[in-house]
Protein backbone atom coordinates (compact mmCIF):
# COMPACT_ATOMS: atom_id res chain seq x y z
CA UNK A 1 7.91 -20.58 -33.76
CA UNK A 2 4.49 -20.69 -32.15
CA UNK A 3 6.05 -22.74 -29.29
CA UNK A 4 8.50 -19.78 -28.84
CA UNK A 5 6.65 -17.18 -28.66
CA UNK A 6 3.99 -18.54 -25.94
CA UNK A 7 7.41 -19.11 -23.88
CA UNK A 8 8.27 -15.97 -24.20
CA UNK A 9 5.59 -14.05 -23.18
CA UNK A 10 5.01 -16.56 -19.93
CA UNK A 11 8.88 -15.51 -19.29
CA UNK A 12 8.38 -11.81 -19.59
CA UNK A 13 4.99 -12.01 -17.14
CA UNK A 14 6.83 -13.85 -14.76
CA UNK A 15 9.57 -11.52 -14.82
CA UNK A 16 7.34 -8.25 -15.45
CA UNK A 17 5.43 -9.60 -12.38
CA UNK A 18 8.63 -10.17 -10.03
CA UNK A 19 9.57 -6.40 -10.89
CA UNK A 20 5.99 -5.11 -10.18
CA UNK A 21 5.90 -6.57 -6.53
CA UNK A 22 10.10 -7.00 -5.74
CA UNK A 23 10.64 -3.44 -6.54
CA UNK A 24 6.98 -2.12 -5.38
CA UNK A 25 7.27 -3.14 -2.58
CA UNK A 26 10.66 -1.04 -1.43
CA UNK A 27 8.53 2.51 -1.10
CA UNK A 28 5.51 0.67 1.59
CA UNK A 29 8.06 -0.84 3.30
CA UNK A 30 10.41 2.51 4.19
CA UNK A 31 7.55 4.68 4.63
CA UNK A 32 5.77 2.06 6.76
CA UNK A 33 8.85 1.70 8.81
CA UNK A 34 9.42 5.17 9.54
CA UNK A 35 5.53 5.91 10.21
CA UNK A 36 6.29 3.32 12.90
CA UNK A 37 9.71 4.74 14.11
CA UNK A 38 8.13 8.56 14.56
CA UNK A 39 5.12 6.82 15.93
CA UNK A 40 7.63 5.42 19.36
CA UNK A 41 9.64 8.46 19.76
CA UNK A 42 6.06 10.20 19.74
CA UNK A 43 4.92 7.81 22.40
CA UNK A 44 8.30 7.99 24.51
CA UNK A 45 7.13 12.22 24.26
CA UNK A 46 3.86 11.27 25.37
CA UNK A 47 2.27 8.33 26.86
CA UNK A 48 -0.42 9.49 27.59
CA UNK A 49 -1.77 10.20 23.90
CA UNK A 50 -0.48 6.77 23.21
CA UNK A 51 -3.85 5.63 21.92
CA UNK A 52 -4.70 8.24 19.68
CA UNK A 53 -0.81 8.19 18.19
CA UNK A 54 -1.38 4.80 17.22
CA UNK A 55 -4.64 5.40 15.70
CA UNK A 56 -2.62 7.85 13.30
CA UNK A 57 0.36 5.64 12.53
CA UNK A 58 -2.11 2.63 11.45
CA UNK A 59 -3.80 4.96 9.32
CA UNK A 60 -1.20 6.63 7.80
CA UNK A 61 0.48 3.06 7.02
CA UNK A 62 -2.63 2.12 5.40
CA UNK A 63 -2.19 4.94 2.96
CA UNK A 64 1.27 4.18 2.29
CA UNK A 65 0.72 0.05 1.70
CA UNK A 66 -1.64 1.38 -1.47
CA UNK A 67 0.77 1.77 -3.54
CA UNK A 68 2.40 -2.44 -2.89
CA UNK A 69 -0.96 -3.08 -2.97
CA UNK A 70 -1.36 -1.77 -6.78
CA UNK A 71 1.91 -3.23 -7.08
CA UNK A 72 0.42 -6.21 -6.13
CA UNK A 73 -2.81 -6.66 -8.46
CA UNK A 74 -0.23 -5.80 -11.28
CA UNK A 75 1.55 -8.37 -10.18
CA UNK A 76 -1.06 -11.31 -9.89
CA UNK A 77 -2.61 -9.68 -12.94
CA UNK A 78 0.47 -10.50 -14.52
CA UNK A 79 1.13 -14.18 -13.23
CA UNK A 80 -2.67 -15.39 -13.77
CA UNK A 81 -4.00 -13.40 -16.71
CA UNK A 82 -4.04 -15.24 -20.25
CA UNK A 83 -2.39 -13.10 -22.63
CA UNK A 84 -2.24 -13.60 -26.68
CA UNK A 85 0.93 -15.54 -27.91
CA UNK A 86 0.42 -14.13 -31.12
CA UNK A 87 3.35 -11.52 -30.98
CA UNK A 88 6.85 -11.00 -29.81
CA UNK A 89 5.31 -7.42 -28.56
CA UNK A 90 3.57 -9.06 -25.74
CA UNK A 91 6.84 -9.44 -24.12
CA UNK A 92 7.57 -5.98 -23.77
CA UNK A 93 3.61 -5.01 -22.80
CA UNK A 94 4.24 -7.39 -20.09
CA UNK A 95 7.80 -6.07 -18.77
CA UNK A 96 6.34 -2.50 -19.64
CA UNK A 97 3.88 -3.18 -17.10
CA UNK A 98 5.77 -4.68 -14.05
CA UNK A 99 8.70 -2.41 -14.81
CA UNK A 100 6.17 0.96 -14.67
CA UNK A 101 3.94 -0.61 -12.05
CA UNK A 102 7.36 -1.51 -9.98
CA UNK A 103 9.33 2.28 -10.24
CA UNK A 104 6.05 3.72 -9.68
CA UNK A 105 5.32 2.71 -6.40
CA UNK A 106 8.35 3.08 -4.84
CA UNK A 107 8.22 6.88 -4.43
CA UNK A 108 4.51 6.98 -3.11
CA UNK A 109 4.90 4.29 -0.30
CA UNK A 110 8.48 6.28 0.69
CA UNK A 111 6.18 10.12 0.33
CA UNK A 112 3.27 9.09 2.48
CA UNK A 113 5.29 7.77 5.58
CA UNK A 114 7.03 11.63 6.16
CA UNK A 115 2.99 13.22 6.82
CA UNK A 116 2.28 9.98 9.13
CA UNK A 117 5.31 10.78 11.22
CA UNK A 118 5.16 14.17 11.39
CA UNK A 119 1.01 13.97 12.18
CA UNK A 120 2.33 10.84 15.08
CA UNK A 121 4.96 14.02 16.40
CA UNK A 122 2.71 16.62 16.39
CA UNK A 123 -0.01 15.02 18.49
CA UNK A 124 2.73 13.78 21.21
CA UNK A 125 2.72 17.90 21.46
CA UNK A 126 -0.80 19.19 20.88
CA UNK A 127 -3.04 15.82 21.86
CA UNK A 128 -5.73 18.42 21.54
CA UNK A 129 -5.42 18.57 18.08
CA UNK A 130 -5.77 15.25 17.02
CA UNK A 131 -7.80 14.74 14.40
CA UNK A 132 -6.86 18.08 12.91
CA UNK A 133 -3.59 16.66 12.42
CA UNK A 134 -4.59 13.48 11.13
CA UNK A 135 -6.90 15.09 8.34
CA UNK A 136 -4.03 17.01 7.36
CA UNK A 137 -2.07 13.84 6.98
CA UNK A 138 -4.50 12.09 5.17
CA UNK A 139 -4.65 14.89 2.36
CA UNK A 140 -1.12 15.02 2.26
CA UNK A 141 -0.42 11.44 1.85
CA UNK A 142 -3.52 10.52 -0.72
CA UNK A 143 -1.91 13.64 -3.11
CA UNK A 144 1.81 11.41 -2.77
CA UNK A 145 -0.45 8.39 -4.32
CA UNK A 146 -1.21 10.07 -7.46
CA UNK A 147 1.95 9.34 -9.29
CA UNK A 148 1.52 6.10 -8.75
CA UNK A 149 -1.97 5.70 -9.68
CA UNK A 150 -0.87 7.35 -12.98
CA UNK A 151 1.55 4.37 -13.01
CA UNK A 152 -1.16 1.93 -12.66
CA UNK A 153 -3.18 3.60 -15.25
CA UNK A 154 -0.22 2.60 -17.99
CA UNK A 155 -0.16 -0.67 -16.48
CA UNK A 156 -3.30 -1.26 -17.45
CA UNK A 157 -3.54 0.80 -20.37
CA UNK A 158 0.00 -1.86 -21.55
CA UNK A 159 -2.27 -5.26 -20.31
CA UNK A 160 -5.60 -4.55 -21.85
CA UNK A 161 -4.61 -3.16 -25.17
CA UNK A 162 -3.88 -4.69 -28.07
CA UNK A 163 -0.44 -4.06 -29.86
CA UNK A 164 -0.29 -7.13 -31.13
CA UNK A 165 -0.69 -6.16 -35.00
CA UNK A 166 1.78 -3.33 -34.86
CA UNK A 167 5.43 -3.69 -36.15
CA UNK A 168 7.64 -5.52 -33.78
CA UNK A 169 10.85 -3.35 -33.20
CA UNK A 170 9.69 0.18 -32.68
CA UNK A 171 6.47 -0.72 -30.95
CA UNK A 172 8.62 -2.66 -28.06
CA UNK A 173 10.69 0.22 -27.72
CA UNK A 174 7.91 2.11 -27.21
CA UNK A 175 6.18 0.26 -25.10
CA UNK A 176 8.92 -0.22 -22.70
CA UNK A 177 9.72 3.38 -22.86
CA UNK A 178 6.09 4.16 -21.99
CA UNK A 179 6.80 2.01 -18.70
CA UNK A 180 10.08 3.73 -17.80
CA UNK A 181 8.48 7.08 -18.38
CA UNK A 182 5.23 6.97 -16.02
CA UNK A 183 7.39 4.64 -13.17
CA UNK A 184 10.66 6.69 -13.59
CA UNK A 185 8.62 9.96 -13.38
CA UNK A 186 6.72 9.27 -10.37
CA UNK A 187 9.56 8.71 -7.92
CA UNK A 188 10.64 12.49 -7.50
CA UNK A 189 7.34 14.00 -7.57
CA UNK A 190 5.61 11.84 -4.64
CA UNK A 191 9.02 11.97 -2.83
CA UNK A 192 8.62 15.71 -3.03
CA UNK A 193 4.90 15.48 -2.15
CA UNK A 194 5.26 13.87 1.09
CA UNK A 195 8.15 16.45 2.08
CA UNK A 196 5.81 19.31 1.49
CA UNK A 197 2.94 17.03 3.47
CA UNK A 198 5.10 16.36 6.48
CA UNK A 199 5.88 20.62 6.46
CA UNK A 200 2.23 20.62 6.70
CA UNK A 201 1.64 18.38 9.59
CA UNK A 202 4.54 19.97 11.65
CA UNK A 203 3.58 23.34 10.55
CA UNK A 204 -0.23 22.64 11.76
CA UNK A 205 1.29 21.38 15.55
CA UNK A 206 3.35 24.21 15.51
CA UNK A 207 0.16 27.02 14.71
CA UNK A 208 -2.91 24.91 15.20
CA UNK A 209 -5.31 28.20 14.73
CA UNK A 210 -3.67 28.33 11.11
CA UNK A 211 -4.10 25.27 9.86
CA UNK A 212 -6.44 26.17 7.04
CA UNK A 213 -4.04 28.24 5.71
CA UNK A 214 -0.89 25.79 5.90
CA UNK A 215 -3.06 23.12 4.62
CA UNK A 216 -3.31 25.45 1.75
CA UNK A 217 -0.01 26.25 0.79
CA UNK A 218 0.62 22.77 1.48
CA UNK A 219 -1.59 21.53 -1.62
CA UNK A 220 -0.07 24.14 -3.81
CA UNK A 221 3.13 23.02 -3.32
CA UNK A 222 2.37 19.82 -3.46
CA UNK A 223 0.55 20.27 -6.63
CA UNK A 224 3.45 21.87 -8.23
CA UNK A 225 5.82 19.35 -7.45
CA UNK A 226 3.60 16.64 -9.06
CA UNK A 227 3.66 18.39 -12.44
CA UNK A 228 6.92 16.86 -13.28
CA UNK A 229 4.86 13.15 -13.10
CA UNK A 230 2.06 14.25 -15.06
CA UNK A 231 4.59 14.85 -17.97
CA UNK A 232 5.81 11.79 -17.52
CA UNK A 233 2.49 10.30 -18.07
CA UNK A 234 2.03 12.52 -20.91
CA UNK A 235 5.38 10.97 -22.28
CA UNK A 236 3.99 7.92 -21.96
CA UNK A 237 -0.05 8.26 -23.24
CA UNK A 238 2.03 9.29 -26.55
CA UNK A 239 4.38 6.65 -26.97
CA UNK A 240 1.69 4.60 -26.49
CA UNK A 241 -0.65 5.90 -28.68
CA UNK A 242 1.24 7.71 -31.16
CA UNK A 243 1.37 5.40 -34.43
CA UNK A 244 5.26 3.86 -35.12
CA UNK A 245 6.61 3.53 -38.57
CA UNK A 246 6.57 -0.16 -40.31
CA UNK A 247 10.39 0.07 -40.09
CA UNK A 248 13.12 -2.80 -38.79
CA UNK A 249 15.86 0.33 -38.26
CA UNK A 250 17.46 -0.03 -34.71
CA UNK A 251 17.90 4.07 -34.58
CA UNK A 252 14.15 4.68 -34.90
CA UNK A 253 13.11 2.26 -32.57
CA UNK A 254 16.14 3.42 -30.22
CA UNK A 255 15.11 7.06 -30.58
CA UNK A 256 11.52 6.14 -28.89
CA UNK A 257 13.07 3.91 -26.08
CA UNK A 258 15.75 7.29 -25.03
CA UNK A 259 12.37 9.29 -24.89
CA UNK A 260 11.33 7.42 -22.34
CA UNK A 261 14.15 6.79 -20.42
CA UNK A 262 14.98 10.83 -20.96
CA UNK A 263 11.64 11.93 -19.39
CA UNK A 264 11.69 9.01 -16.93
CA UNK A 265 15.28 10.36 -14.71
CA UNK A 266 14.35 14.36 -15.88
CA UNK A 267 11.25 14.01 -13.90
CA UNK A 268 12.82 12.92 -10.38
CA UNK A 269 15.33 15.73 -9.55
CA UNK A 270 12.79 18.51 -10.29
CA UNK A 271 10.03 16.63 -8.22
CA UNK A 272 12.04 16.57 -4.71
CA UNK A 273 14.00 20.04 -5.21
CA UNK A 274 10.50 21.61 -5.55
CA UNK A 275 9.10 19.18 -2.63
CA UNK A 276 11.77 20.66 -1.02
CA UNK A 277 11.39 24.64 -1.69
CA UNK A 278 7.41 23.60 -0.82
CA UNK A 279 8.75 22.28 2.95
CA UNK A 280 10.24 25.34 3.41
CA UNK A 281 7.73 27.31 2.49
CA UNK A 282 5.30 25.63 4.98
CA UNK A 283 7.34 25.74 7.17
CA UNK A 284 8.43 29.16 7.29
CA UNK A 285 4.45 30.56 6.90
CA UNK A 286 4.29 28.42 10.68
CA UNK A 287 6.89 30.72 11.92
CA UNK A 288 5.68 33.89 10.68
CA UNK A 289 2.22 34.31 9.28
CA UNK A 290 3.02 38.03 8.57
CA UNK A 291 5.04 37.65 5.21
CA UNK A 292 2.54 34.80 3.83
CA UNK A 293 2.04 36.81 0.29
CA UNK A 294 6.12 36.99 0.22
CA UNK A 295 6.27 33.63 1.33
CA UNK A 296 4.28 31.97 -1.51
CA UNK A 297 5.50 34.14 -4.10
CA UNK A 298 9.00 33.14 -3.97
CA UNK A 299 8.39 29.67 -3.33
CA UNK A 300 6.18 29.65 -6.90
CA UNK A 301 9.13 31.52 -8.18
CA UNK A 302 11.57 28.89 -7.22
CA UNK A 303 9.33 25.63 -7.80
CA UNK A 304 9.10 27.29 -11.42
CA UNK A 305 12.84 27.32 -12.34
CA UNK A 306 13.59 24.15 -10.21
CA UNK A 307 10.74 22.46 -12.82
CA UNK A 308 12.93 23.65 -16.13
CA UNK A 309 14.76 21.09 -15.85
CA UNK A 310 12.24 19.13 -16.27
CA UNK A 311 10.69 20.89 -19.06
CA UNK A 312 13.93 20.06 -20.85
CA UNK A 313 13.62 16.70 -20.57
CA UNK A 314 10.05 16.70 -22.06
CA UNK A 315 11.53 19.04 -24.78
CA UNK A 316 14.06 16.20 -25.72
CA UNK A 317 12.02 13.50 -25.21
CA UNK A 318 9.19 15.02 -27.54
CA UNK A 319 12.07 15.70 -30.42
CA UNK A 320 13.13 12.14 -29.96
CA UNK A 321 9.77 11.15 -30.99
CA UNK A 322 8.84 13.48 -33.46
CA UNK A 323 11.67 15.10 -35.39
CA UNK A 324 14.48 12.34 -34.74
């Protein structure tokens, strides 16, 4: 039985790291790419700032290959740790981990390439503003990586803690619904993130002498729409934490996996429809800085009934764990 066991868990790293970098690596990749694709039609605009619209699209890149990268140490974590071979529940810690490193960075590399091609854009029009635009896009893109460093948290939070001694079936349910709750959850939020970033950036080309402002409204949005992936986390810091009964029922055990899974999808839709009211919002302060107040009122007013849905899903997902 031993034998089995140690099998086991080298199957589930193997396969937890696959996930981790395979499906990590999706987000870099399509932000990357269209960093690179704004970058040319920016250069095509303007050769002359050819230079400095590089600089911005290598940098920006940078910020969006962070999150393969912490797909990445998950990974070889994963592949060339030792782990115990002591319990059955170090195969789900193991898939917990690729699976939450994995989801979670898809969202972040996608978020952080709309800033870096709206920063490349706006300097093909206002070369002058440069490095006003680049800050920007460097704020905006490091706030679409915070969902996925809360995914990399649980990640190591699932390798570096023991759950060995606790009972089998409702502690891998948990576990794995820890993982699908933090890397489910951050997909919407830094999606949304990097729509209200890229607002930003444009909005800044647009009315450089207002960029304080916009850069502004652009972190309240932004920090709105990431609310949805801190519950997520919060889903998961309790499944993880939160002491399982002793029991061998499959409904229990089931009831903690749905939380999970529940908070993991309710957290994506409210993430990018609030990214998306926090856009507009940017962008429409660019246009006309005279109805600012009205302008951030309503789009607090619609971020906070576009995040109820999410709220549900926490609502269900905490009554699966606790009352179920």
């Amino acid at each position: 039985m031993a034998s089995d066991i140690q099998t086991w868990v080298r199957v589930a790293a193997f396969v937890g790291g696959g996930i981790a970098m395979g499906v990590g690596a999706i987000g870099a990749a399509v932000g990357e790419g269209y960093s690179a694709a704004c970058a040319n039609s920016a250069i095509s605009r303007n050769p002359k700032s050819a230079g400095e619209i590089f600089k911005a699209m290598l940098v920006g890149q940078a910020i969006a290959e962070s999150a393969a990268i912490f797909a990445l140490v998950i990974a070889m974590l994963l592949l060339f740790s030792k782990f115990p071979t002591d319990s059955y529940v170090m195969v789900a810690v193991l898939l917990s981990a690729g699976i939450c490193m994995g989801l979670g960075a898809i969202g972040s590399g996608i978020g952080s390439g709309f800033p870096t091609g709206a920063a490349c854009i706006g300097i093909s029009r206002q070369p002058g503003i440069g490095k006003r635009l680049t800050t920007n896009m460097l704020i905006g893109s490091a706030v679409c990586q915070t969902p996925s460093i809360f995914s990399m948290v649980v990640s190591f939070i699932l390798l570096f803690t023991d759950f060995s001694h606790q009972p089998l079936l409702p502690t891998f349910a948990a576990l794995v619904g820890a993982g699908l709750s933090a890397g489910l959850g951050s997909i919407g939020p830094s999606l949304g993130g990097g729509l209200v970033a890229q607002a930003g950036c444009e909005g800044i080309a647009r009315q450089p002498t207002r960029s304080t402002a916009l850069t502004n409204i652009m972190l309240l949005g932004q920090a709105v729409s990431q609310t949805t992936a801190v519950y997520g986390l919060l889903i998961s810091f309790i499944l993880l934490f939160k002491g399982v009964p002793d029991s061998t029922a499959l409904a229990p055990a089931a009831a903690l996996l749905a939380a999970g899974i529940c908070m993991g999808f309710a957290a994506i839709g409210p993430g990018i429809g609030e990214g998306y009211v926090g856009q507009k919002a940017v962008d429409a302060m660019a246009r006309n800085e005279d109805v600012t107040a009205v302008i951030t009122r309503t789009m607090l007013v619609g971020q906070a009934v576009t995040e109820s849905t999410g709220i549900y899903g926490m609502v269900i997902a905490l009554v699966l764990i606790f009352v179920v």
